[in-house]
Structures are given as C-alpha cells and as structure tokens.
PDB file of N, CA and C in Angstrom:
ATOM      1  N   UNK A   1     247.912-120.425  39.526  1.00  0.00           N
ATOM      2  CA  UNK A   1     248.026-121.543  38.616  1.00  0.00           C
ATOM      3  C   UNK A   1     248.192-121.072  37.177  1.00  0.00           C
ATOM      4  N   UNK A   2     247.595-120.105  36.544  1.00  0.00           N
ATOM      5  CA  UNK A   2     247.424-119.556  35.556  1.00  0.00           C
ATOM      6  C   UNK A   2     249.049-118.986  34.990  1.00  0.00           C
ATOM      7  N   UNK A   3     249.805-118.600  36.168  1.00  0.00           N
ATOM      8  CA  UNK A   3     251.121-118.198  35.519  1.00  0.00           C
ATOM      9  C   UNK A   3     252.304-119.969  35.431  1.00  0.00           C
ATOM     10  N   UNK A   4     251.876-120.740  36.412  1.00  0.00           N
ATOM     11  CA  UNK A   4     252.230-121.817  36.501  1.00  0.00           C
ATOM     12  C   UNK A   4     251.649-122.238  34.851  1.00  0.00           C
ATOM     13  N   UNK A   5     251.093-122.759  34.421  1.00  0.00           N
ATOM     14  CA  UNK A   5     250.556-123.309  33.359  1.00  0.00           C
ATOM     15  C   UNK A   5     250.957-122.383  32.206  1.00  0.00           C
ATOM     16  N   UNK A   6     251.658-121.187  32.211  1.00  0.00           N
ATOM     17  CA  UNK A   6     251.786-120.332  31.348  1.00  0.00           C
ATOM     18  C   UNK A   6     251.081-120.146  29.978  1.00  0.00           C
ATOM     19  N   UNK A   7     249.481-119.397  30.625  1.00  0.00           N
ATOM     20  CA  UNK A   7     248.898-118.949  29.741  1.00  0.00           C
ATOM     21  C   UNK A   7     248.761-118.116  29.676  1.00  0.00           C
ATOM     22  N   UNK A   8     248.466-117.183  28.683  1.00  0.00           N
ATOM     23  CA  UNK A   8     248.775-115.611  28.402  1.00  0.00           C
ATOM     24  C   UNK A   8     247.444-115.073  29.132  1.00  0.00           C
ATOM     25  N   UNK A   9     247.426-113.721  29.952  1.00  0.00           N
ATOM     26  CA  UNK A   9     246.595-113.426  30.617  1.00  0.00           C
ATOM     27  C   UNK A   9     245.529-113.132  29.141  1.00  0.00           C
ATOM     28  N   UNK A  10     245.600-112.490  28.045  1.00  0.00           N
ATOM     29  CA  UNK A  10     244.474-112.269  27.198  1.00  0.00           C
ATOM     30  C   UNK A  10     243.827-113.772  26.824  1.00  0.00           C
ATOM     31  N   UNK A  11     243.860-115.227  27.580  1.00  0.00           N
ATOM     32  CA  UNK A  11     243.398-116.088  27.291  1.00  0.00           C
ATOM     33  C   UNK A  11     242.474-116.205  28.568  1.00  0.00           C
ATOM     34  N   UNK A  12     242.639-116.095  29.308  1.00  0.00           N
ATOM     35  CA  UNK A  12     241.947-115.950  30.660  1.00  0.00           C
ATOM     36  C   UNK A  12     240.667-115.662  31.248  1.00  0.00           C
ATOM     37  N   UNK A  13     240.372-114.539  30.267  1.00  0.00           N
ATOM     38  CA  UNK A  13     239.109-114.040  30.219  1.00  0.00           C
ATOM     39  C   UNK A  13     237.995-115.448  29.878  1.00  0.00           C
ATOM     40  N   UNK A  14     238.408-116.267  29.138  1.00  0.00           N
ATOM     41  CA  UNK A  14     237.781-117.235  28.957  1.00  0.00           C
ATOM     42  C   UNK A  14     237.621-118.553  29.372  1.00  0.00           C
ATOM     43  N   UNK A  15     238.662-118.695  30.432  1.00  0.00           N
ATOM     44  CA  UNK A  15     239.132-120.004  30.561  1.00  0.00           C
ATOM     45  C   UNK A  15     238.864-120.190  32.103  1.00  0.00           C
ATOM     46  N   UNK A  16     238.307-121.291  32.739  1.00  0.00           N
ATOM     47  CA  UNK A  16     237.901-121.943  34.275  1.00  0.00           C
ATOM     48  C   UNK A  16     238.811-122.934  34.170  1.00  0.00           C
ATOM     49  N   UNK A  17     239.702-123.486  35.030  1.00  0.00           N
ATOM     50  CA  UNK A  17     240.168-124.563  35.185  1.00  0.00           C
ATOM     51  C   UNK A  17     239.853-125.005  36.924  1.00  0.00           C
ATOM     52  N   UNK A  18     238.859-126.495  36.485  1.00  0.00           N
ATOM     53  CA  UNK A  18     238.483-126.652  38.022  1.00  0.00           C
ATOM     54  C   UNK A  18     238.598-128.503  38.197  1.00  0.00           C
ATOM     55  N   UNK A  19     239.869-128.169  39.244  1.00  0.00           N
ATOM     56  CA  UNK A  19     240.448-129.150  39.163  1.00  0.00           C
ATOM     57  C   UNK A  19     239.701-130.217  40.622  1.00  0.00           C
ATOM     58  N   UNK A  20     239.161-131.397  40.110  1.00  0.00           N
ATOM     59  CA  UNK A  20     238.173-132.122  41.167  1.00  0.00           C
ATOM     60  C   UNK A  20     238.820-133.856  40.382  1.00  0.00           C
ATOM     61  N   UNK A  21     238.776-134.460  41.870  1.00  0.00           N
ATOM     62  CA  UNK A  21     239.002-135.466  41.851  1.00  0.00           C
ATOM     63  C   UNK A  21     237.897-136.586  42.336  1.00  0.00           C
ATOM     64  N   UNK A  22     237.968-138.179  42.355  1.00  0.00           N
ATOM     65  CA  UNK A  22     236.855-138.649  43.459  1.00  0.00           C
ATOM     66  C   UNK A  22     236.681-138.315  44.989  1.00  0.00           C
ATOM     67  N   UNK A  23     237.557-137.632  45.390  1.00  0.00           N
ATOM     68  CA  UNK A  23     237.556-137.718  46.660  1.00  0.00           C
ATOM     69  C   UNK A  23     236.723-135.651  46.915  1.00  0.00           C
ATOM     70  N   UNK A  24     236.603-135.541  46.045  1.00  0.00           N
ATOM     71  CA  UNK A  24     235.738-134.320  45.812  1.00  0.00           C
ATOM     72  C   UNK A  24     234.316-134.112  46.483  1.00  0.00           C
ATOM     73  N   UNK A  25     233.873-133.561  47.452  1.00  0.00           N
ATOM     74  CA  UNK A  25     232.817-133.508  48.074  1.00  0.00           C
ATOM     75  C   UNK A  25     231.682-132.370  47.242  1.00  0.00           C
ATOM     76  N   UNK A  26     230.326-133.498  47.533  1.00  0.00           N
ATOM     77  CA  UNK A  26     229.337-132.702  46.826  1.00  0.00           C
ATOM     78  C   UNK A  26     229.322-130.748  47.993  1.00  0.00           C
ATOM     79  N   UNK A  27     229.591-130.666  49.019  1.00  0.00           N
ATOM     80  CA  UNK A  27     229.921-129.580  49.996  1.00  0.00           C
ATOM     81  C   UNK A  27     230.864-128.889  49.070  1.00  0.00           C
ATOM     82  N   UNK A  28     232.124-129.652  48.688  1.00  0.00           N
ATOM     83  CA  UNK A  28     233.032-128.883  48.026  1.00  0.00           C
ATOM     84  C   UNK A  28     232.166-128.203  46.583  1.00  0.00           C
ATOM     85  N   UNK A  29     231.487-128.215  45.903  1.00  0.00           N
ATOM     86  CA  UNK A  29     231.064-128.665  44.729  1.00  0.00           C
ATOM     87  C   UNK A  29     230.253-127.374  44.884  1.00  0.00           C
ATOM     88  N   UNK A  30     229.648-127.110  45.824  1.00  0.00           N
ATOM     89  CA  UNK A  30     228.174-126.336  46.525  1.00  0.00           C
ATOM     90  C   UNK A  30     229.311-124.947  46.903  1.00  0.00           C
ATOM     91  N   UNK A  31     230.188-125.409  47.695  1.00  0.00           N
ATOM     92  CA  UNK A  31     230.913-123.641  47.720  1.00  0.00           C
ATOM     93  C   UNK A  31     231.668-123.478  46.531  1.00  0.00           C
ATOM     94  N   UNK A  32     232.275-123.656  45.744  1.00  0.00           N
ATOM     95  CA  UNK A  32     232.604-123.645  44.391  1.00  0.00           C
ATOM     96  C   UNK A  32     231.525-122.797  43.673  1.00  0.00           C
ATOM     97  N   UNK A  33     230.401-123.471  43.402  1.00  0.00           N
ATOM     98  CA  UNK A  33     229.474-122.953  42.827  1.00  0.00           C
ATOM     99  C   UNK A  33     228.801-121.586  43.234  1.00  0.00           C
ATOM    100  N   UNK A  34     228.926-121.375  44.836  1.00  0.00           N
ATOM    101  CA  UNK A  34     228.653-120.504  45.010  1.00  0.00           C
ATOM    102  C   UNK A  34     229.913-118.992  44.811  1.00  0.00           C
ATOM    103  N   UNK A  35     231.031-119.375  45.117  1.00  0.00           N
ATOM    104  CA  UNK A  35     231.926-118.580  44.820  1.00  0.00           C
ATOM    105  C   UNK A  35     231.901-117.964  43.526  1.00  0.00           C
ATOM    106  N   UNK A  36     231.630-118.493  42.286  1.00  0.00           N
ATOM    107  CA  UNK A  36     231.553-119.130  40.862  1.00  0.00           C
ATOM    108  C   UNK A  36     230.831-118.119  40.809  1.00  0.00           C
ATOM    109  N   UNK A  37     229.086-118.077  41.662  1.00  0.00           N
ATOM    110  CA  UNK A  37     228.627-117.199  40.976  1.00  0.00           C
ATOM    111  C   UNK A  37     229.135-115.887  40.797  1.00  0.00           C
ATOM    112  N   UNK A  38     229.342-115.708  42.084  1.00  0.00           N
ATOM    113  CA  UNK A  38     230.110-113.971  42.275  1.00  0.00           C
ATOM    114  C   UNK A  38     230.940-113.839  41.381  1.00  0.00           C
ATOM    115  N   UNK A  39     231.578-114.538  40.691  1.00  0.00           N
ATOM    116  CA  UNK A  39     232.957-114.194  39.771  1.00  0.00           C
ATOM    117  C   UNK A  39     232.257-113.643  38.732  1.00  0.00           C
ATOM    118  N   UNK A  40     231.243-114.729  38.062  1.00  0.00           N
ATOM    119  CA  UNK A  40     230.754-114.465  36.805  1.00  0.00           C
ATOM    120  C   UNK A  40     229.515-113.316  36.520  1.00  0.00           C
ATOM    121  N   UNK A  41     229.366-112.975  37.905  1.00  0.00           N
ATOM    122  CA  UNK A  41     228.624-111.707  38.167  1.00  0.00           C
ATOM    123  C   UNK A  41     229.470-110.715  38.157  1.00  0.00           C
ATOM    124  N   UNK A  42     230.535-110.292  38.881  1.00  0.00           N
ATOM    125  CA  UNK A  42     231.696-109.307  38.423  1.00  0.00           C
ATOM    126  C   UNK A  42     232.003-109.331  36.842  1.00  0.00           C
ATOM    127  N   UNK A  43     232.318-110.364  36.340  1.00  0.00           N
ATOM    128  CA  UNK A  43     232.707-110.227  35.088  1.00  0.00           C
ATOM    129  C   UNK A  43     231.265-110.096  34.175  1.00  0.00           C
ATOM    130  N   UNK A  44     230.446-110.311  34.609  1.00  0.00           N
ATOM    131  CA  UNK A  44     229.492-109.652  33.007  1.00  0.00           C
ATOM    132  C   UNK A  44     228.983-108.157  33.427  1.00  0.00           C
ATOM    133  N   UNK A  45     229.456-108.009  35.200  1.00  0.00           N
ATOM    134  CA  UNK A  45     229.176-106.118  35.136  1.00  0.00           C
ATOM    135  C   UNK A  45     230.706-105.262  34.908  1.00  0.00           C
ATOM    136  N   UNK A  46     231.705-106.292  34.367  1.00  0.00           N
ATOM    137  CA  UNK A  46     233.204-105.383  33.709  1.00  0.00           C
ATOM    138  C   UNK A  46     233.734-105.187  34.153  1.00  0.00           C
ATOM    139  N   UNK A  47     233.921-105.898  36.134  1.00  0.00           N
ATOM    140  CA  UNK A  47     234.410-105.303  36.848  1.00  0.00           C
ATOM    141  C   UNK A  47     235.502-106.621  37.136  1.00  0.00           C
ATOM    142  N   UNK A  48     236.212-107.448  36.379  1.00  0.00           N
ATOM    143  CA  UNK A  48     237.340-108.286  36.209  1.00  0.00           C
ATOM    144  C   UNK A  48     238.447-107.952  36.569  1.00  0.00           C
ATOM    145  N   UNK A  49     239.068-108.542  37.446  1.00  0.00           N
ATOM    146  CA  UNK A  49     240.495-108.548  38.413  1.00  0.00           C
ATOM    147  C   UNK A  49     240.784-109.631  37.550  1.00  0.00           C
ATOM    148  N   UNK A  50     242.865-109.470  38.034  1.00  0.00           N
ATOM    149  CA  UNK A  50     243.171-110.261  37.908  1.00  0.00           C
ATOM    150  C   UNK A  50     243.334-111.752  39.389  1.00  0.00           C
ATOM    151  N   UNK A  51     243.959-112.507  38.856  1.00  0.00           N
ATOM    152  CA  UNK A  51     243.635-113.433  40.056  1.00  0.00           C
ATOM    153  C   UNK A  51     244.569-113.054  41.081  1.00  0.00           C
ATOM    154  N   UNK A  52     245.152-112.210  41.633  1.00  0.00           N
ATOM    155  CA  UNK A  52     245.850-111.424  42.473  1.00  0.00           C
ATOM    156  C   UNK A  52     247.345-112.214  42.273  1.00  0.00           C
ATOM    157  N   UNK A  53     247.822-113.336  42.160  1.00  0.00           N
ATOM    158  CA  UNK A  53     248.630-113.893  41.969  1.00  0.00           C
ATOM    159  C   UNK A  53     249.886-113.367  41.250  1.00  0.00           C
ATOM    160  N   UNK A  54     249.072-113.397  39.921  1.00  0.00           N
ATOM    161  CA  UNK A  54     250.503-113.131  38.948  1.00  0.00           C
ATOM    162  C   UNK A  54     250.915-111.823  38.407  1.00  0.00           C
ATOM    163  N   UNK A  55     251.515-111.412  37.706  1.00  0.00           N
ATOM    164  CA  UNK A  55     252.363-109.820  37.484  1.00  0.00           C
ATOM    165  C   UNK A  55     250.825-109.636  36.853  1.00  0.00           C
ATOM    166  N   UNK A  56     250.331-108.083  36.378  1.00  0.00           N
ATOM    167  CA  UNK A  56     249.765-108.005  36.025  1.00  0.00           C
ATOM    168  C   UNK A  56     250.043-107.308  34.435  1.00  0.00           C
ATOM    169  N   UNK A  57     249.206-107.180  33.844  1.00  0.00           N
ATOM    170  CA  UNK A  57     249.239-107.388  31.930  1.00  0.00           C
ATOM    171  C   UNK A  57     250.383-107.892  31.483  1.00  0.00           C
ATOM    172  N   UNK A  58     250.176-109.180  31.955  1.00  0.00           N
ATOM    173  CA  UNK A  58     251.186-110.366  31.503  1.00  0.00           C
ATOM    174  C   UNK A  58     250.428-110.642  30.204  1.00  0.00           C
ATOM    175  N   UNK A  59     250.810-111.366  29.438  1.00  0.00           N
ATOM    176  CA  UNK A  59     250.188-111.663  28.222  1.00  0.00           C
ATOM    177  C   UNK A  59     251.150-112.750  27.316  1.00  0.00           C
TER     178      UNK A  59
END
C-alpha cells in the first residue's frame, strides 16, 4: 500500500495506516493488535524491514 499511496519510504518509519470499517470485528481488532505488537518490538530493538512489497530505498 505504501508504494500505492506514494509515500517516500523515509516517511514510513513513522506512519501506521490501519484501515477498519463497521463491519470490522472486535477478533479482527485483537489479531491486529497482536501482530502490532511484534512490529513495534522489532522496531524499537532496530531491527526494521521493509514491508517486503516495494523496491527497496525507495524514498
């Protein structure tokens, strides 16, 4: 999504986009969160990927 939306990967580091609608389950909400944590645990021990998706040091 991130190359779709064309934002520069040095914006990234900062940015969640979490896209939920009404039909959004509190289940959905609960693995999210749990996924979520692991991310933000990689990233405050420095160990940040990109989202495998797009070219990498795009910017």
């Amino acid at each position: 999504m991130c190359c779709a939306m064309n934002v520069p990967a040095t914006s990234l580091r900062g940015a969640v986009r979490l896209p939920l609608s009404r039909e959004t389950t509190i289940g959905e909400i609960d693995q999210l969160l749990r996924a979520l944590s692991g991310v933000v645990a990689r990233l405050r021990a420095g160990r940040s990927q990109s989202c495998g998706q797009c070219p990498s040091n795009q910017s």
